[in-house]
Protein backbone atom coordinates (compact mmCIF):
# COMPACT_ATOMS: atom_id res chain seq x y z
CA UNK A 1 0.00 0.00 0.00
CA UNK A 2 1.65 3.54 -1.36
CA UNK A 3 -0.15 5.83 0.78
CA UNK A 4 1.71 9.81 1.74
CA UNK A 5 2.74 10.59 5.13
CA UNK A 6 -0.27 13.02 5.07
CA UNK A 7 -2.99 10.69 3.89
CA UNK A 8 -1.74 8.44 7.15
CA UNK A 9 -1.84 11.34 9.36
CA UNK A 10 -5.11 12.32 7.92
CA UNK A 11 -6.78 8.88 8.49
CA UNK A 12 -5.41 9.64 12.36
CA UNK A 13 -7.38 12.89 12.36
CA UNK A 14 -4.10 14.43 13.25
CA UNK A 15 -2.35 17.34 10.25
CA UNK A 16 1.09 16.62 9.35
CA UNK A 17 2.11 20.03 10.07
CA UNK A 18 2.67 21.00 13.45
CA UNK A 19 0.66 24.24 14.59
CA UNK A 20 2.44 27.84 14.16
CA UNK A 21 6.06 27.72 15.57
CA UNK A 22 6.01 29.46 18.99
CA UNK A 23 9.38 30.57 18.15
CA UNK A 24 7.94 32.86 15.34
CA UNK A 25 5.40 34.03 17.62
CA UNK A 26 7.81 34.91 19.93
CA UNK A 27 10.32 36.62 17.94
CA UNK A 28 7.64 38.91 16.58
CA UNK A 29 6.55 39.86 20.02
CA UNK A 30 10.28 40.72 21.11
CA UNK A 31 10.67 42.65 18.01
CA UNK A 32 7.83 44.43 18.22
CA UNK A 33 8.61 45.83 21.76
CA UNK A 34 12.17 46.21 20.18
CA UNK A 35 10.23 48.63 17.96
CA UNK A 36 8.40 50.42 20.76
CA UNK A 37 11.74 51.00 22.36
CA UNK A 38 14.06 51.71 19.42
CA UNK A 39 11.06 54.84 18.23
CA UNK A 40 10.95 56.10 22.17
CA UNK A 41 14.84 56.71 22.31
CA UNK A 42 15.20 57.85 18.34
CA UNK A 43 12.17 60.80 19.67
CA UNK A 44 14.22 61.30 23.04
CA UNK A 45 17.46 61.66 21.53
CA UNK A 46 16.18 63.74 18.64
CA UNK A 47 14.28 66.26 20.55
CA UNK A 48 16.66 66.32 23.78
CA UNK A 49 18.88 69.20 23.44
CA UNK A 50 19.76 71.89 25.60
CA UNK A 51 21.79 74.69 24.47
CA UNK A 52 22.77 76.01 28.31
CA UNK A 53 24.08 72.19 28.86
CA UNK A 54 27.80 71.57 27.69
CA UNK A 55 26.86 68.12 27.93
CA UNK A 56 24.71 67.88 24.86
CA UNK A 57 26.55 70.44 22.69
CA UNK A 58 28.64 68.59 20.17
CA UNK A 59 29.99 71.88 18.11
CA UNK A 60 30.16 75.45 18.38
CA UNK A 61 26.86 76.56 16.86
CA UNK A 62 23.09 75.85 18.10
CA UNK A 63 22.08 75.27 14.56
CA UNK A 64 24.24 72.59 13.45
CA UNK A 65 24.13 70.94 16.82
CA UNK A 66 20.31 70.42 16.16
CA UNK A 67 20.65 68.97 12.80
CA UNK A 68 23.03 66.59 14.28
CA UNK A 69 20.99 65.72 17.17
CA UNK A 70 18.25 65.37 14.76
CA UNK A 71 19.43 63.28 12.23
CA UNK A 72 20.86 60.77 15.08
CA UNK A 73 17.49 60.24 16.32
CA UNK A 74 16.04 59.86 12.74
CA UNK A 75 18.71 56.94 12.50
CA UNK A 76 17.14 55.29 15.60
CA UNK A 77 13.58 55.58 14.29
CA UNK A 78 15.01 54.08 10.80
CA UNK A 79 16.15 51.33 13.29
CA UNK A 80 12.75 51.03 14.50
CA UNK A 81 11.14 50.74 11.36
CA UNK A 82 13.41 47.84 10.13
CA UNK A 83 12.62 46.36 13.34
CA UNK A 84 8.91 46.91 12.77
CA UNK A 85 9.39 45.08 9.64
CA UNK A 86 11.06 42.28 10.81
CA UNK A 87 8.63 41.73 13.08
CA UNK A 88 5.41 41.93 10.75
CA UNK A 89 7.10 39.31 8.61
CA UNK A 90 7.78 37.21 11.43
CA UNK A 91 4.32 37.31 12.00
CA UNK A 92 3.00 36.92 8.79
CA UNK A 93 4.66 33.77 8.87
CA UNK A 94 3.25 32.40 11.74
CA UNK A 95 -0.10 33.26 10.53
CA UNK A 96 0.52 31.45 6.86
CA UNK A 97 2.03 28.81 8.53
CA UNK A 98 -0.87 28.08 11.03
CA UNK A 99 -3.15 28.78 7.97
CA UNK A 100 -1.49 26.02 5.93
CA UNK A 101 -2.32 24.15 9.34
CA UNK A 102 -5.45 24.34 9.22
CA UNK A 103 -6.14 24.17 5.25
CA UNK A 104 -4.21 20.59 5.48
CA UNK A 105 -6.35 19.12 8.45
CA UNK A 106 -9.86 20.07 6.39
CA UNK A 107 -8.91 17.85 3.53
CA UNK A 108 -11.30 15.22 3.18
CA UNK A 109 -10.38 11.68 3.96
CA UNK A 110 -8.43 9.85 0.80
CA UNK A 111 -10.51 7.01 -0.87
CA UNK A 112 -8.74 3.78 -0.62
């Protein structure tokens, strides 16, 4: 008897494919507050600057010390977006996968 690992799994009532990987579901969590975090501290560092502090200055003039400050934070919210990305994908995948999960255990059972 030639029958596929699915059409025995089937016949069990059980899919062949185990449900969504946790570890997806997981990673896209993480990321996500990743993303919350990265966007807080690229809007802190962006708008923190205080011209009486020598502590923030980084040259001599207010004007160019702003468009540095600013563009470092804008790097820290591009961070955050690739995170963001990362982490929609991530979950996308989990979703597909637990899709293709559930697609596979509807099949109807194979005539013998």
């Amino acid at each position: 008897m030639n029958t596929t690992p699915i059409e025995v799994n089937v016949e069990r009532g059980k899919p062949d494919t185990p449900n969504a990987p946790a570890e997806l579901i997981i990673l896209s969590v993480i990321l996500a507050f990743l993303t919350a975090g990265l966007a807080w501290y690229g809007l802190k560092v962006a708008y923190t600057y205080n011209s009486f502090d020598d502590n923030t200055k980084i040259v001599g003039g207010d004007a160019y010390n702003y468009i540095i400050i600013g563009l470092r934070g804008c790097a820290w919210l591009l961070t955050a977006v690739a995170s963001a990305i990362f982490s929609a994908m991530f979950g996308l995948m989990a979703y597909l996968r637990h899709l293709a999960n559930t697609l596979s255990s509807d099949s109807p059972k194979p005539i013998e």
